[in-house]
C-alpha atoms as a PDB file:
ATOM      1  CA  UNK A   1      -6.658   5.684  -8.945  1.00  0.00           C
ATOM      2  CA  UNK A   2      -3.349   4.058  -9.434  1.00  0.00           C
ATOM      3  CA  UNK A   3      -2.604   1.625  -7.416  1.00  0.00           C
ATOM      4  CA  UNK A   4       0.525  -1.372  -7.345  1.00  0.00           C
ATOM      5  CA  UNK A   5       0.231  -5.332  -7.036  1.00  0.00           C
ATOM      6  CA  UNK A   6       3.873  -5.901  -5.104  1.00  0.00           C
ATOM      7  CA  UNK A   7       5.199  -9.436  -5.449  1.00  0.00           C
ATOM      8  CA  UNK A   8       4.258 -12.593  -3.402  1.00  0.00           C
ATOM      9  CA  UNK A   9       1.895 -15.088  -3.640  1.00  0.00           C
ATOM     10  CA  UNK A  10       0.513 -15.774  -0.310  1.00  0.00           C
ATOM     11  CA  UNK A  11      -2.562 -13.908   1.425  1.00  0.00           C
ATOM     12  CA  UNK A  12      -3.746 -10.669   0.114  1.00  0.00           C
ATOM     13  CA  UNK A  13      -2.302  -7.485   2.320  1.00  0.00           C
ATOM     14  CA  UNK A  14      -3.464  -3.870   1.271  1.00  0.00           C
ATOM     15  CA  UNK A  15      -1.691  -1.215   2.768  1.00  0.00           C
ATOM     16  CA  UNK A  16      -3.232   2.249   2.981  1.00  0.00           C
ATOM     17  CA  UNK A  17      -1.096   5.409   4.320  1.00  0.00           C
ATOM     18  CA  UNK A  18      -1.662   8.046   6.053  1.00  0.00           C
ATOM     19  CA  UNK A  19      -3.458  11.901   5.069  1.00  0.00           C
ATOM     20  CA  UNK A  20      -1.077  14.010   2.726  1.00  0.00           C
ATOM     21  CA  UNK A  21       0.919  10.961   2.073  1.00  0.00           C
ATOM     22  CA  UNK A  22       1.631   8.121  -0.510  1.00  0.00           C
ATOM     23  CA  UNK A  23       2.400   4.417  -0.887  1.00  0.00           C
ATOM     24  CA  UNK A  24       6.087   5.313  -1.199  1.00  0.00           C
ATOM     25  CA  UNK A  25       5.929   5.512   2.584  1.00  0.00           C
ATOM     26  CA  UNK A  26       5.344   1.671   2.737  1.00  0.00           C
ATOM     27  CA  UNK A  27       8.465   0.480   1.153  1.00  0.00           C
ATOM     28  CA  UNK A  28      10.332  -0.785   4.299  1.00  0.00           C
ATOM     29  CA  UNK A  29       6.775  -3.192   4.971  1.00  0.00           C
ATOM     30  CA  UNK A  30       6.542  -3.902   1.183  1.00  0.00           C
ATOM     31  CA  UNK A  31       9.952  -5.717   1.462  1.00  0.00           C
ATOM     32  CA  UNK A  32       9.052  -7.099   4.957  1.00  0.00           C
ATOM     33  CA  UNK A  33       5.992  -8.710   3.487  1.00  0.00           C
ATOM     34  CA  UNK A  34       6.643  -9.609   0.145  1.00  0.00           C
ATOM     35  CA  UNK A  35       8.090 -13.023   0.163  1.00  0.00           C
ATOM     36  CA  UNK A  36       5.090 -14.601   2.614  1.00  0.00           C
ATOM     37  CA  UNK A  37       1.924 -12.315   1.190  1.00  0.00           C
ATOM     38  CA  UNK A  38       0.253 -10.669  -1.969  1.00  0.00           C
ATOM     39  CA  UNK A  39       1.299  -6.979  -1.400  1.00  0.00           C
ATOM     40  CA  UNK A  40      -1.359  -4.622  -2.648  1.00  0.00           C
ATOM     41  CA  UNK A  41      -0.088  -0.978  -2.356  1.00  0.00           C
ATOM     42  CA  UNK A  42      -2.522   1.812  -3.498  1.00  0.00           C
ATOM     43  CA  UNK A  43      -2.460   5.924  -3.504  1.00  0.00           C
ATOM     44  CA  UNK A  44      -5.581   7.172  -2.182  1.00  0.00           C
ATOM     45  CA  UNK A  45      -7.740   9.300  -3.815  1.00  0.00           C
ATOM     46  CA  UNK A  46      -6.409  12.877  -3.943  1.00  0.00           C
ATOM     47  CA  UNK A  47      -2.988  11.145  -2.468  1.00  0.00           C
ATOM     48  CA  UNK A  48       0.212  10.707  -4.794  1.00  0.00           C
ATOM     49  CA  UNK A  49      -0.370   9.099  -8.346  1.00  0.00           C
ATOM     50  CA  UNK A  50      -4.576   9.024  -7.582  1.00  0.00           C
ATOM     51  CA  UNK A  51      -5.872  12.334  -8.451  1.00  0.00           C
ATOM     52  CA  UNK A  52      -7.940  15.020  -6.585  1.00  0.00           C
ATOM     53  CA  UNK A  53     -11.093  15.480  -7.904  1.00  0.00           C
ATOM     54  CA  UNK A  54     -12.591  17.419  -5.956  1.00  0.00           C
ATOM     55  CA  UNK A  55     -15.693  17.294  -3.722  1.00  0.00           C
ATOM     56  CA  UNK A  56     -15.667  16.801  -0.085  1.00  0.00           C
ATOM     57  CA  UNK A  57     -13.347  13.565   1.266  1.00  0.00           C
ATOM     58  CA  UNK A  58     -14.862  11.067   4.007  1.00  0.00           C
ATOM     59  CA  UNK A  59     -13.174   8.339   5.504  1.00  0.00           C
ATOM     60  CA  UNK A  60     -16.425   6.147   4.226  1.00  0.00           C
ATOM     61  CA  UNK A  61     -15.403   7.029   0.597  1.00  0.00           C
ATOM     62  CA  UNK A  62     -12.009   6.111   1.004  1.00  0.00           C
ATOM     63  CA  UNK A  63     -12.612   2.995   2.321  1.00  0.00           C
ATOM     64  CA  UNK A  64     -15.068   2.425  -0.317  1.00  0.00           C
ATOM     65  CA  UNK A  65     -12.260   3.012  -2.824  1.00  0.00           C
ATOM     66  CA  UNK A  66      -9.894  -0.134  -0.989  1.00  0.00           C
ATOM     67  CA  UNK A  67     -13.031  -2.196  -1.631  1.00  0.00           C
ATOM     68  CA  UNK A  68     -13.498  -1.117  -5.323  1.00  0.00           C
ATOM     69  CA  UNK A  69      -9.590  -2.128  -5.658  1.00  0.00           C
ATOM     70  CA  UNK A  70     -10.247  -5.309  -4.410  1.00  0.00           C
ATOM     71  CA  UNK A  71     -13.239  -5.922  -6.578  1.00  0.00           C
ATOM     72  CA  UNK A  72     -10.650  -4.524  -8.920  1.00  0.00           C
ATOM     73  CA  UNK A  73      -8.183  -7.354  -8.012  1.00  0.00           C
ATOM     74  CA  UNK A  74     -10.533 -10.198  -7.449  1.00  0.00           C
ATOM     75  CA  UNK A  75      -9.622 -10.284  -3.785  1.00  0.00           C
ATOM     76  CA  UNK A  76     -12.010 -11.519  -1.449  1.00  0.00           C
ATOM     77  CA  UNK A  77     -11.077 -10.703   1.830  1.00  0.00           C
ATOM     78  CA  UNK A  78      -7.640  -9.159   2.822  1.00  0.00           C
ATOM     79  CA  UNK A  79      -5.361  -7.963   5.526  1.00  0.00           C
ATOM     80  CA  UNK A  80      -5.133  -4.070   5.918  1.00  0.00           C
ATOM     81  CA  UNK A  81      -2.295  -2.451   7.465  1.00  0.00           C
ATOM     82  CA  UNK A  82      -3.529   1.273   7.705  1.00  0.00           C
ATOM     83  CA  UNK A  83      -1.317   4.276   8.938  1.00  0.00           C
ATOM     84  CA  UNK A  84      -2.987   7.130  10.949  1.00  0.00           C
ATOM     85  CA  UNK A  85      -5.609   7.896   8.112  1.00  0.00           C
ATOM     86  CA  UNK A  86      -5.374   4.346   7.169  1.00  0.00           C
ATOM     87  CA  UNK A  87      -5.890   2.629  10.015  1.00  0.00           C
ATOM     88  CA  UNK A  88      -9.235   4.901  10.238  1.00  0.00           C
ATOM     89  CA  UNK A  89     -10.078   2.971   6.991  1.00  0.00           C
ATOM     90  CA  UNK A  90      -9.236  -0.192   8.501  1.00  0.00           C
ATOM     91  CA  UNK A  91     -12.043   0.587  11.395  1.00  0.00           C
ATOM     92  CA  UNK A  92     -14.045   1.990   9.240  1.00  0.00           C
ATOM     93  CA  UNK A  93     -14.266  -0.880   6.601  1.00  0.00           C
ATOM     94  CA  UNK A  94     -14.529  -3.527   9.928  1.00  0.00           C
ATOM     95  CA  UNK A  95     -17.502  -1.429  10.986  1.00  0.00           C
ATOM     96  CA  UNK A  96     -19.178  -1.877   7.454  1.00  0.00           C
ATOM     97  CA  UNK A  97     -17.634  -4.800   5.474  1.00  0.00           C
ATOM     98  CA  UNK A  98     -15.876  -7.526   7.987  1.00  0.00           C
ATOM     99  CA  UNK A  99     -16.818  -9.777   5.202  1.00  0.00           C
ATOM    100  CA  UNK A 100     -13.936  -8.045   3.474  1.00  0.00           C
ATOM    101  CA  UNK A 101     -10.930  -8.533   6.025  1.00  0.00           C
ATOM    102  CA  UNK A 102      -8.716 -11.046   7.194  1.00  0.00           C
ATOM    103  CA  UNK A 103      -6.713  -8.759  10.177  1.00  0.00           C
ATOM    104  CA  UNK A 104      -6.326  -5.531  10.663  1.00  0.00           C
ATOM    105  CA  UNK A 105      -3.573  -3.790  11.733  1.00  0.00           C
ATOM    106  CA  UNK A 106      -3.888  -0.087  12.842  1.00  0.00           C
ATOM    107  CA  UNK A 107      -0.820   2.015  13.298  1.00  0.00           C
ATOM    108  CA  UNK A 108      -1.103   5.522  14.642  1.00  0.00           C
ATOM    109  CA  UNK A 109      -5.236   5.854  13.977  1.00  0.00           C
ATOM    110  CA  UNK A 110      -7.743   7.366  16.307  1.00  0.00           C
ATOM    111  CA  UNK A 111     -11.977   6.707  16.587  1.00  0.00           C
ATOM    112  CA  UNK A 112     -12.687  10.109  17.787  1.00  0.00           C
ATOM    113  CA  UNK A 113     -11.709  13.721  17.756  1.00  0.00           C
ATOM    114  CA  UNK A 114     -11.241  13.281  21.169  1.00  0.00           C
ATOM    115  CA  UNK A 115      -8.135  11.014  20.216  1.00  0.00           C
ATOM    116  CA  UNK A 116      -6.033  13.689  19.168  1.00  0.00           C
ATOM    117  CA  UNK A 117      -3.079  15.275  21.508  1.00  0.00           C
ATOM    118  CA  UNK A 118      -3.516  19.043  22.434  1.00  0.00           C
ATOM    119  CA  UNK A 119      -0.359  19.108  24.004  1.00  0.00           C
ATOM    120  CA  UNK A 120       2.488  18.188  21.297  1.00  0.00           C
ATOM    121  CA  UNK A 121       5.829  19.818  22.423  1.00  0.00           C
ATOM    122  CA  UNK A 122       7.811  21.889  19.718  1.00  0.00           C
ATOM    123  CA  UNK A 123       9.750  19.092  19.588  1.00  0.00           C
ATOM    124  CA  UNK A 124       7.274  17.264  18.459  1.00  0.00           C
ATOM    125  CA  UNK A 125       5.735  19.733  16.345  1.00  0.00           C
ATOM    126  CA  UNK A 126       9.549  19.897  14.021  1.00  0.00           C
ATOM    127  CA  UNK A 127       8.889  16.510  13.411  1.00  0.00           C
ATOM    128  CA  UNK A 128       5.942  16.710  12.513  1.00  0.00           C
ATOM    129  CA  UNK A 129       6.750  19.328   9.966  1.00  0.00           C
ATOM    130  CA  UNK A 130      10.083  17.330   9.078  1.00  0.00           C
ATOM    131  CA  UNK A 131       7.645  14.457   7.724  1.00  0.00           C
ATOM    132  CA  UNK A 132       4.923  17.147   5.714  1.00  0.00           C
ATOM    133  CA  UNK A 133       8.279  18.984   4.286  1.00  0.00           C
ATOM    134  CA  UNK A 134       8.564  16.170   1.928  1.00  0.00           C
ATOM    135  CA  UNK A 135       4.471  16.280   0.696  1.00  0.00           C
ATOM    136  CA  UNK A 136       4.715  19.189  -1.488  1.00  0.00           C
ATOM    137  CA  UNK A 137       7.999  18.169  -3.644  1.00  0.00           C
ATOM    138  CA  UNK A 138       6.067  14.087  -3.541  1.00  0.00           C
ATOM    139  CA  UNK A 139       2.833  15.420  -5.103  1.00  0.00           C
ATOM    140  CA  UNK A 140       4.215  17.622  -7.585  1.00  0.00           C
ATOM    141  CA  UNK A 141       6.480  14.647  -8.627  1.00  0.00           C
ATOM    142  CA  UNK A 142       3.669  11.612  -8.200  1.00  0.00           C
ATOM    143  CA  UNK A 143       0.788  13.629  -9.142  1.00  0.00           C
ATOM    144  CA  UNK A 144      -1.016  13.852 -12.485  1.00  0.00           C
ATOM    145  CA  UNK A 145      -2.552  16.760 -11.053  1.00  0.00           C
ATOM    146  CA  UNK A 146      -0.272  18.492  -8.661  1.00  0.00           C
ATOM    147  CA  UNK A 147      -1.583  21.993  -9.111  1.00  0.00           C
ATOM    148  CA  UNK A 148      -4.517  20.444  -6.893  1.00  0.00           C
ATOM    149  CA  UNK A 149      -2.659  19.845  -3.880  1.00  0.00           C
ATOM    150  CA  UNK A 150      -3.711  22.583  -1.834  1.00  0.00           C
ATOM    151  CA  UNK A 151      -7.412  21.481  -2.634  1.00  0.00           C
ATOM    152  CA  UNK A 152      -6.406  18.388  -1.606  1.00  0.00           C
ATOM    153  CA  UNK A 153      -5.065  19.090   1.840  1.00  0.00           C
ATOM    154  CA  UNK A 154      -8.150  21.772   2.159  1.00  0.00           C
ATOM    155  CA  UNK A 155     -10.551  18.653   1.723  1.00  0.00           C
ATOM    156  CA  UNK A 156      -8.602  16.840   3.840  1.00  0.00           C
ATOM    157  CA  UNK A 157      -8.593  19.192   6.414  1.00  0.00           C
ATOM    158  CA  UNK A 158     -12.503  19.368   6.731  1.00  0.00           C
ATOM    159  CA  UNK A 159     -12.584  16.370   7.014  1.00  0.00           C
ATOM    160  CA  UNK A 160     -10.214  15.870   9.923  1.00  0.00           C
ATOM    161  CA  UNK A 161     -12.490  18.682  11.809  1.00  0.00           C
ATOM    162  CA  UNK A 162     -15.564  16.366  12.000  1.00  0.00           C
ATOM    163  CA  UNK A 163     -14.182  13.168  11.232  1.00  0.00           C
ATOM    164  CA  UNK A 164     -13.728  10.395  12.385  1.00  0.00           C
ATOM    165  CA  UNK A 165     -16.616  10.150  14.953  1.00  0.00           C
ATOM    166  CA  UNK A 166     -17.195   6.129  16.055  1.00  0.00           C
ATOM    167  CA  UNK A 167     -18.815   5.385  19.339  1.00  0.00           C
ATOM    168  CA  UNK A 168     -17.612   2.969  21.513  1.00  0.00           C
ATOM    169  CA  UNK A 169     -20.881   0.879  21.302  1.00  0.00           C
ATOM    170  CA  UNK A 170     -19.880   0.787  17.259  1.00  0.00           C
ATOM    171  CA  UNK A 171     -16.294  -0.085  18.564  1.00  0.00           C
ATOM    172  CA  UNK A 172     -17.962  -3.418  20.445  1.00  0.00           C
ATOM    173  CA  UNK A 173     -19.633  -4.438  17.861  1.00  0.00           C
ATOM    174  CA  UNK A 174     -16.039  -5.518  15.555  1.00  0.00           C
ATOM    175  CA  UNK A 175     -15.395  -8.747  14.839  1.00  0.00           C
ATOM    176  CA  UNK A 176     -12.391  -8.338  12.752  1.00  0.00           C
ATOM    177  CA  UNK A 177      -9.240  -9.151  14.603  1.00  0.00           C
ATOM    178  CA  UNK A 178      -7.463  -6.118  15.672  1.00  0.00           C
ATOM    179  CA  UNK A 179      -3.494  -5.113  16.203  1.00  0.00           C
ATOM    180  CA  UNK A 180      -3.901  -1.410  17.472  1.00  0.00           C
ATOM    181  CA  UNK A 181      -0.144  -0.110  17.167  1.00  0.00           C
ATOM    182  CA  UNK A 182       1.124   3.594  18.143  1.00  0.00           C
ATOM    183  CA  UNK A 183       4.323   4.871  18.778  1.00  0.00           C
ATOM    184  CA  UNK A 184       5.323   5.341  22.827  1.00  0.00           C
ATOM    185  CA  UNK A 185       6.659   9.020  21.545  1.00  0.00           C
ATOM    186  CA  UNK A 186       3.020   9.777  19.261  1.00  0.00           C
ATOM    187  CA  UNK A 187       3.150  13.424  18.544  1.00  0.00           C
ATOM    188  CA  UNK A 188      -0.240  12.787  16.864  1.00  0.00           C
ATOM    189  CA  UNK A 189      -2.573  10.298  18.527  1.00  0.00           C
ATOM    190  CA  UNK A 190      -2.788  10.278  23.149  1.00  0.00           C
ATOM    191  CA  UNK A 191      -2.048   7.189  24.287  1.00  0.00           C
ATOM    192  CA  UNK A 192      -5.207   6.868  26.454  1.00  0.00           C
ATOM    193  CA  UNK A 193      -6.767   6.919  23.276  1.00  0.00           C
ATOM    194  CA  UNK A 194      -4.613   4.533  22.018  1.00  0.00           C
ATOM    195  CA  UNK A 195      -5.253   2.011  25.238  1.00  0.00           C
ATOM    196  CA  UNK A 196      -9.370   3.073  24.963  1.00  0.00           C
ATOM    197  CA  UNK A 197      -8.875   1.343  21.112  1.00  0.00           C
ATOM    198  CA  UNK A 198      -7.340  -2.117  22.104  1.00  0.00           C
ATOM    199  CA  UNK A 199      -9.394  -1.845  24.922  1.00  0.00           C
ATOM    200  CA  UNK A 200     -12.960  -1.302  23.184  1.00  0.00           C
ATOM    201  CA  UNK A 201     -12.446  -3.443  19.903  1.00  0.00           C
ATOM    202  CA  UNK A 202     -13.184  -7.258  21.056  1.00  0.00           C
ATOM    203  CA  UNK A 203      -9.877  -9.241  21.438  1.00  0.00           C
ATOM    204  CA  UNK A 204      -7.463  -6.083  20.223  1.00  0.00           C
ATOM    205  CA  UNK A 205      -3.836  -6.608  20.696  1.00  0.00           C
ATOM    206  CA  UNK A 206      -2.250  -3.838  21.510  1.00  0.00           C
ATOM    207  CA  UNK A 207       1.630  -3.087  20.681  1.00  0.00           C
ATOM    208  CA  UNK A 208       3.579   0.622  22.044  1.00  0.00           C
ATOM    209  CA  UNK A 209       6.717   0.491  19.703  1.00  0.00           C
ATOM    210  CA  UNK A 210       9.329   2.339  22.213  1.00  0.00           C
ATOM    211  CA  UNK A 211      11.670   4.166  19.965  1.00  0.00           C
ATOM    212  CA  UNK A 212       9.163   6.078  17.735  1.00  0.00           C
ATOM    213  CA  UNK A 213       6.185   8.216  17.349  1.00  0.00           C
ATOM    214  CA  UNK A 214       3.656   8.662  15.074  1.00  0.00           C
ATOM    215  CA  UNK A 215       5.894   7.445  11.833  1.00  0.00           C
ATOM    216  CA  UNK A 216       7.263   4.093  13.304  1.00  0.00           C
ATOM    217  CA  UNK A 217       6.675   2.363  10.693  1.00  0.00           C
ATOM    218  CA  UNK A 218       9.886   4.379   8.866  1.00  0.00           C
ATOM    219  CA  UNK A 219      11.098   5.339  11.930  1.00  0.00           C
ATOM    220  CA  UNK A 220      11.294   2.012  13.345  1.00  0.00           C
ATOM    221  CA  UNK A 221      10.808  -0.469  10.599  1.00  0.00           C
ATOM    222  CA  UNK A 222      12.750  -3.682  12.159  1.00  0.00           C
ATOM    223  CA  UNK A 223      10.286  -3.289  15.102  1.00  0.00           C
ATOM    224  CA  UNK A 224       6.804  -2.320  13.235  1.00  0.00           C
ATOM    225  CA  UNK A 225       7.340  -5.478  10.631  1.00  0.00           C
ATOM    226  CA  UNK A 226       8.149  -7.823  13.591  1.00  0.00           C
ATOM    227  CA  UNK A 227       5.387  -7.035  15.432  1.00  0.00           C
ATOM    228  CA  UNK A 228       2.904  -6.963  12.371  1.00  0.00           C
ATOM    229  CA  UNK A 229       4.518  -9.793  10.981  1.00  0.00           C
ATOM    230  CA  UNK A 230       3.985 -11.945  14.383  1.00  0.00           C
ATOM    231  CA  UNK A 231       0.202 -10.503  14.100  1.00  0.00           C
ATOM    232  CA  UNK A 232      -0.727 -12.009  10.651  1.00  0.00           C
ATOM    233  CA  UNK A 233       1.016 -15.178  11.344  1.00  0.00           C
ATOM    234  CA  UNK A 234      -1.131 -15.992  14.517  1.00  0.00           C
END
């Protein structure tokens, strides 16, 4: 896939987005981070300039694919900052690979289908569809392959149905440090769920931005990079 080595010589960060999205979504953290840490910024598979090739999607492949970038990169272990799906990655990866990661910051992310809200307002749902109005005209613009979108978001979807599925016992067993973030006004994630994260994962921090939902990290940027930025630092 294509991926992007932002400026800054310091640590290694990778930052994964979220389902249907793309790297572009990063760029108020890209300039937050750039002058104190390596920014690593990557499309994942079937996701903006990385193609769709088909198959079934799994959040164990896509994590696979961060690692392959870093082997890519010669990075040894970095931060992740992961949105929604990408904070799934960042469990996922602490789960199989801690020898990989530094920190881990997850924004928006859930462990279980059980994580999801059932009960997102219209309100909430316009948003929602505000955000995905833009993924159409952003693949057919990014992609080398945009006539596979719908594929895409068809793989995606199945995998959202069964996936992701860790148990609280795998939860406890993390050693990565943890920064569980969510937005107070998530039209995505519960915020029991949110709480059952930071709580379960040994030594989580866990940050409610107030002003946003589930895409603080554009919505709020000032907030999101002060808090990640304070997280990293420690």
């Amino acid at each position: 896939g294509q991926f992007g080595a932002g400026s800054g010589a310091g640590e290694p960060v990778v930052l994964v987005h979220g389902g249907d999205a793309n790297s572009e979504h990063w760029a108020f953290q890209v300039q937050a981070l750039a002058g104190t840490y390596q920014v690593i910024l990557l499309d994942s598979r079937g996701h903006g300039r990385s193609p769709y090739n088909g198959g079934a999607l799994t959040y164990a492949q896509l994590a696979d694919d961060v690692l392959a970038l870093l082997d890519l990169l010669g990075v040894e272990r970095a931060h992740l900052v992961g949105w929604s799906d990408g904070g799934i990655i960042g469990i996922d990866l602490a789960l199989r690979h801690p020898e990989r990661l530094r920190k881990v910051v997850a924004f928006g992310a859930n462990a279980d289908l059980g994580g999801y809200r059932t009960d997102t307002s219209d309100d909430e749902g316009a948003i929602i569809s505000a955000f995905g109005a833009h993924n159409g005209p952003d693949y057919a613009r990014l992609s080398p392959a945009p006539e596979l979108h719908k594929a895409s978001v068809a793989a995606l979807r199945q995998m959202w149905e069964t996936e992701p599925a860790y148990t609280a016992a795998e939860l406890r067993t993390i050693t990565t440090p943890f920064l569980i973030m969510a937005g107070a006004h998530e039209e995505v994630i519960a915020e029991p769920h949110t709480r059952y994260l930071a709580a379960t994962i040994p030594g989580a921090e866990l940050a409610l931005l107030a002003n946003c939902g589930h895409f603080g990290h554009m919505q709020e940027p000032e907030a999101f990079n002060a808090r990640m930025l304070a997280f990293l630092a420690e």
